[in-house]
Protein backbone atom coordinates (compact mmCIF):
# COMPACT_ATOMS: atom_id res chain seq x y z
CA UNK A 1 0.00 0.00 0.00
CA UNK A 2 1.21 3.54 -1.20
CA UNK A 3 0.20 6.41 0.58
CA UNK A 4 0.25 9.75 -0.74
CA UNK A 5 3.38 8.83 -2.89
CA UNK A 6 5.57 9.60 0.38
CA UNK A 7 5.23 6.28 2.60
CA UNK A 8 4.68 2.71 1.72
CA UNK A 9 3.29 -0.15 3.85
CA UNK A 10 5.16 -3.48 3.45
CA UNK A 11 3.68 -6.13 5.77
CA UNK A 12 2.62 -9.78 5.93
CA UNK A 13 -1.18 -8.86 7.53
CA UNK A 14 -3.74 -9.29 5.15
CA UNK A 15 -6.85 -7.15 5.57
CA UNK A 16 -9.13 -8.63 7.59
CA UNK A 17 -9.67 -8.46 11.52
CA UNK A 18 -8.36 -11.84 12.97
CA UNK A 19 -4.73 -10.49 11.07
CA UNK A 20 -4.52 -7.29 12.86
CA UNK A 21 -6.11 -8.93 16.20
CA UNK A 22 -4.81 -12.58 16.88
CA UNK A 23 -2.18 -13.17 14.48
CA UNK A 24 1.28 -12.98 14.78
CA UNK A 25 2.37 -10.62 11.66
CA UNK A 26 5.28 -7.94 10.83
CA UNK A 27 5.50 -5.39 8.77
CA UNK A 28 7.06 -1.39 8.57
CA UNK A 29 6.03 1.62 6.65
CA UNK A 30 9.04 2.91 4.60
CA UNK A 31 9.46 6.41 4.03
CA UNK A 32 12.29 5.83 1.52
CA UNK A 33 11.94 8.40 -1.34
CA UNK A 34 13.99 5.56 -3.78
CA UNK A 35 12.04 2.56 -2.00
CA UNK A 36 8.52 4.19 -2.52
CA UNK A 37 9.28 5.37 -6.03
CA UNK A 38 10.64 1.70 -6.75
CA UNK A 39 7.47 0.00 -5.56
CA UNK A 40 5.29 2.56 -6.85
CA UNK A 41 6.73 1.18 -10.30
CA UNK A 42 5.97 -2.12 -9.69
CA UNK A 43 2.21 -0.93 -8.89
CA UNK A 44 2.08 0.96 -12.23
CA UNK A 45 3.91 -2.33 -13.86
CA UNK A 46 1.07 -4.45 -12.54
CA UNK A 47 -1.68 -2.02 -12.92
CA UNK A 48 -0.80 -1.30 -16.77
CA UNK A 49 -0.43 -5.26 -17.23
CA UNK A 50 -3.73 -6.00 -15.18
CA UNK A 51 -5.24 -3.58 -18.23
CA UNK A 52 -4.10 -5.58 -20.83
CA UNK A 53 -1.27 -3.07 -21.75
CA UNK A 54 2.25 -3.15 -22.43
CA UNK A 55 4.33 -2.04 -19.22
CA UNK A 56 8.03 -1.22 -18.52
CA UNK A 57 9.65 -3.12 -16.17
CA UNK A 58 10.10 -2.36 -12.76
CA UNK A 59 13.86 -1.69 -11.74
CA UNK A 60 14.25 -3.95 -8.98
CA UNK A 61 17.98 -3.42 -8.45
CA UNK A 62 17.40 -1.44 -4.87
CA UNK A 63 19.40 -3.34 -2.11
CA UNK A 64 16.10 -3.32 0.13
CA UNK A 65 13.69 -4.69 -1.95
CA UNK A 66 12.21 -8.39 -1.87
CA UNK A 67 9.68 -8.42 -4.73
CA UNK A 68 8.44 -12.02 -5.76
CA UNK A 69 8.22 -13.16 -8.74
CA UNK A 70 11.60 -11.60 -9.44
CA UNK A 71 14.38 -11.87 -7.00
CA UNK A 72 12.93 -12.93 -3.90
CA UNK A 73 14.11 -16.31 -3.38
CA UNK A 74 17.78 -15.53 -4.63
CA UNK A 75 18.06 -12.48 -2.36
CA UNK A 76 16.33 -14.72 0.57
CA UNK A 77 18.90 -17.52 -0.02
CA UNK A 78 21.85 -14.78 0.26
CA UNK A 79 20.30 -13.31 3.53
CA UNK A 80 20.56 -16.90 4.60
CA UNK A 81 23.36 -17.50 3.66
CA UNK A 82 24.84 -13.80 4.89
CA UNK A 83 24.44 -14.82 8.53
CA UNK A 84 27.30 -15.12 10.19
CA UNK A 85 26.32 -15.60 14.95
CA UNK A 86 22.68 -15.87 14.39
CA UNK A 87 19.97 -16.34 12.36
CA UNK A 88 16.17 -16.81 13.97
CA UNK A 89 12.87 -17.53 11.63
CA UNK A 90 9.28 -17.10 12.23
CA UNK A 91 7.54 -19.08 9.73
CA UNK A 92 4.26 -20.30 8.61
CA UNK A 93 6.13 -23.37 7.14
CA UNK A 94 9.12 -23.94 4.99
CA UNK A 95 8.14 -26.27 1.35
CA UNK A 96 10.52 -24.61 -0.12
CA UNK A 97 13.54 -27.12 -0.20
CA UNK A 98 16.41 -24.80 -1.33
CA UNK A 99 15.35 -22.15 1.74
CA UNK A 100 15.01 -25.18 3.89
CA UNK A 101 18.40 -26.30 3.21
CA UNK A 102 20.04 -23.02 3.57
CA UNK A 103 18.70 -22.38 6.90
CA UNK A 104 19.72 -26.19 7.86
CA UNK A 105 23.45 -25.25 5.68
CA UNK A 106 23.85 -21.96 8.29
CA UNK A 107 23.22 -24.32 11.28
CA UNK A 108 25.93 -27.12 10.01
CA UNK A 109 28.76 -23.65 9.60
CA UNK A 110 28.54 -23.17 13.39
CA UNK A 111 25.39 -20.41 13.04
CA UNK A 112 23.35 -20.18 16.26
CA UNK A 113 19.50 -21.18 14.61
CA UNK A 114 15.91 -20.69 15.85
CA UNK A 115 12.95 -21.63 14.25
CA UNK A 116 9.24 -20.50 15.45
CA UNK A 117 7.20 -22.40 12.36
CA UNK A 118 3.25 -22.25 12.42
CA UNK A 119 2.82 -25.59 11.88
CA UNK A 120 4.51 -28.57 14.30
CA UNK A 121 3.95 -31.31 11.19
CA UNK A 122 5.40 -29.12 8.60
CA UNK A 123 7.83 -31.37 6.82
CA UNK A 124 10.83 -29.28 7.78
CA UNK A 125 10.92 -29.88 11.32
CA UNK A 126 12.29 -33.05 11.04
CA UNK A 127 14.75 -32.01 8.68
CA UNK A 128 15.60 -29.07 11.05
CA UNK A 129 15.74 -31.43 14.18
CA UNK A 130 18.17 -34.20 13.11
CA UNK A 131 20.20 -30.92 12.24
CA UNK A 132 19.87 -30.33 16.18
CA UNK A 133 18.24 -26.95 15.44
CA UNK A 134 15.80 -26.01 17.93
CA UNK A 135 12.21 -26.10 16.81
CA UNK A 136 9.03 -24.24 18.59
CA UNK A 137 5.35 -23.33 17.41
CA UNK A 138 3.24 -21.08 18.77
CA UNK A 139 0.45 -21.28 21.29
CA UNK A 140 -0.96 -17.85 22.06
CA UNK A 141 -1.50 -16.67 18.44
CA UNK A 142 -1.78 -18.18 15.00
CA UNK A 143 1.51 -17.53 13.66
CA UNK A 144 1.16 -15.51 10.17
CA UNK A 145 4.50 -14.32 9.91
CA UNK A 146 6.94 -14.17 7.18
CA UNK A 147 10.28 -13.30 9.40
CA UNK A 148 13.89 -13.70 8.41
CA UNK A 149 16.57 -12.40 11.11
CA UNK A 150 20.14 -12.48 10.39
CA UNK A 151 23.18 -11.17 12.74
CA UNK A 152 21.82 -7.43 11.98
CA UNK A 153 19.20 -7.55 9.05
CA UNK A 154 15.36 -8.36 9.55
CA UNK A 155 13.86 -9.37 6.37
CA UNK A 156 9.76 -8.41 6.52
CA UNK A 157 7.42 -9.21 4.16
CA UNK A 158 3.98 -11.01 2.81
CA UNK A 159 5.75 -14.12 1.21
CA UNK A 160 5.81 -17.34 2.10
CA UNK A 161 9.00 -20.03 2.15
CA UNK A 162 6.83 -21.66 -1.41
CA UNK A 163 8.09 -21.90 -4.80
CA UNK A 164 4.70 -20.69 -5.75
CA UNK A 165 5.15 -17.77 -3.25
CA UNK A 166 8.82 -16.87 -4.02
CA UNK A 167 8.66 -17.87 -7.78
CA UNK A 168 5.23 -17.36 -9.08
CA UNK A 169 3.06 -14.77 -7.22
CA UNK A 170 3.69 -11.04 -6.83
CA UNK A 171 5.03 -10.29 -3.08
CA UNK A 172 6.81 -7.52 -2.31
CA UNK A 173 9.03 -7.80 1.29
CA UNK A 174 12.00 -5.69 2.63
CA UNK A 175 15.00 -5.59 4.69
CA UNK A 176 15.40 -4.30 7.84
CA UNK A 177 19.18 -2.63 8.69
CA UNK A 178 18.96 0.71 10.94
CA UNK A 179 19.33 -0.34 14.23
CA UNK A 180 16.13 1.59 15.32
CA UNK A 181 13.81 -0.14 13.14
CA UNK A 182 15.99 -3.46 14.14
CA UNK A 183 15.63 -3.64 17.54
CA UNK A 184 11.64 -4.18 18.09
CA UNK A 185 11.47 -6.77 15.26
CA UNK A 186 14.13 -8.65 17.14
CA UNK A 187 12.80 -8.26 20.53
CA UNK A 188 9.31 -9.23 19.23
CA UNK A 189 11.12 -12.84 17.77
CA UNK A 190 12.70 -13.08 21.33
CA UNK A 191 9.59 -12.30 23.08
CA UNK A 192 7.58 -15.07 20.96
CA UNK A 193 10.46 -17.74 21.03
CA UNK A 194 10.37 -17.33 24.66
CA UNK A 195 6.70 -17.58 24.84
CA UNK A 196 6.07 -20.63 22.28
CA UNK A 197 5.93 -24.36 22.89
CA UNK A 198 8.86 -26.55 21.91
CA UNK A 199 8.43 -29.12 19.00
CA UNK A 200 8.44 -32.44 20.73
């Protein structure tokens, strides 16, 4: 959502009440002049398309910027893959194998790994647990979240760890680097890791 050309809302929520009031969701409004104008692009893009007309492609080369169908799951794989002490996850589940494996690939290079996952019998807790990374689920909230943390960089954003997500539909997501906008995102994970049920 683009407001007044001068702030853009990037979140996981959709619009409806039970996201704003009992799920577990992140997003941020960015004020960005060269984030805003770059998603405000891929609006028109879509919206000219959507209209059965001929539309110039977005530039998506902004360092921020996690836009599905086009570069999300490479720039997800090298956020993974970026982390160096920590990296925590708060996921509705994890089918996508290559993501799956590069969060199990950070674990196995000495990285400290959490995963919060939405569902306890998504296939990639097993995977994740013979890796001996710790695995919880939530029981105070239905976990909606789409949350990457590395060492220092919060990704936020509406897609999901699919191929159809990350490959196929449009998403838009973004990191997370200034330390003010940092912080609550990573106290929030902490707060909820503390707060959820371990993964028998």
């Amino acid at each position: 959502m683009i407001a007044d050309k001068t702030q853009v809302v990037i979140m996981s929520m959709n619009w409806n009440v039970d996201a704003m009031r009992n799920e577990r969701n992140y997003g941020i409004v960015d004020r960005d002049p060269e984030d805003i104008a770059d998603v405000q692009a891929i609006f028109n893009q879509d919206w000219a398309i959507s209209n059965g007309q001929t539309a110039q492609p977005a530039d998506l080369t902004c360092t921020r910027l996690i836009v599905s169908p086009n570069n999300a799951k490479q720039r997800l794989l090298e956020l993974i893959a970026s982390a160096q002490t920590t990296l925590d996850v708060e996921l509705m589940y994890v089918s996508e194998v290559t993501i799956r494996n590069a969060i199990g690939a950070a674990k196995m290079r000495g990285v400290d790994v959490r995963v919060i996952i939405g569902d306890p019998a998504d296939d990639s807790v097993a995977y994740f647990k013979t890796l001996g990374i710790p695995v919880k689920t939530a029981t105070t909230f239905y976990l909606h979240a789409k949350l990457i943390v590395t060492d220092s960089v919060a990704f936020v954003g509406s897609e999901n760890m699919s191929f159809t997500s990350l490959t196929k539909n449009r998403e838009v997501g973004a990191l997370v680097f200034e330390p003010a906008s940092f912080a609550p995102i990573k106290q929030q994970f902490d707060a909820d890791w503390t707060a959820s049920a371990v993964v028998p």
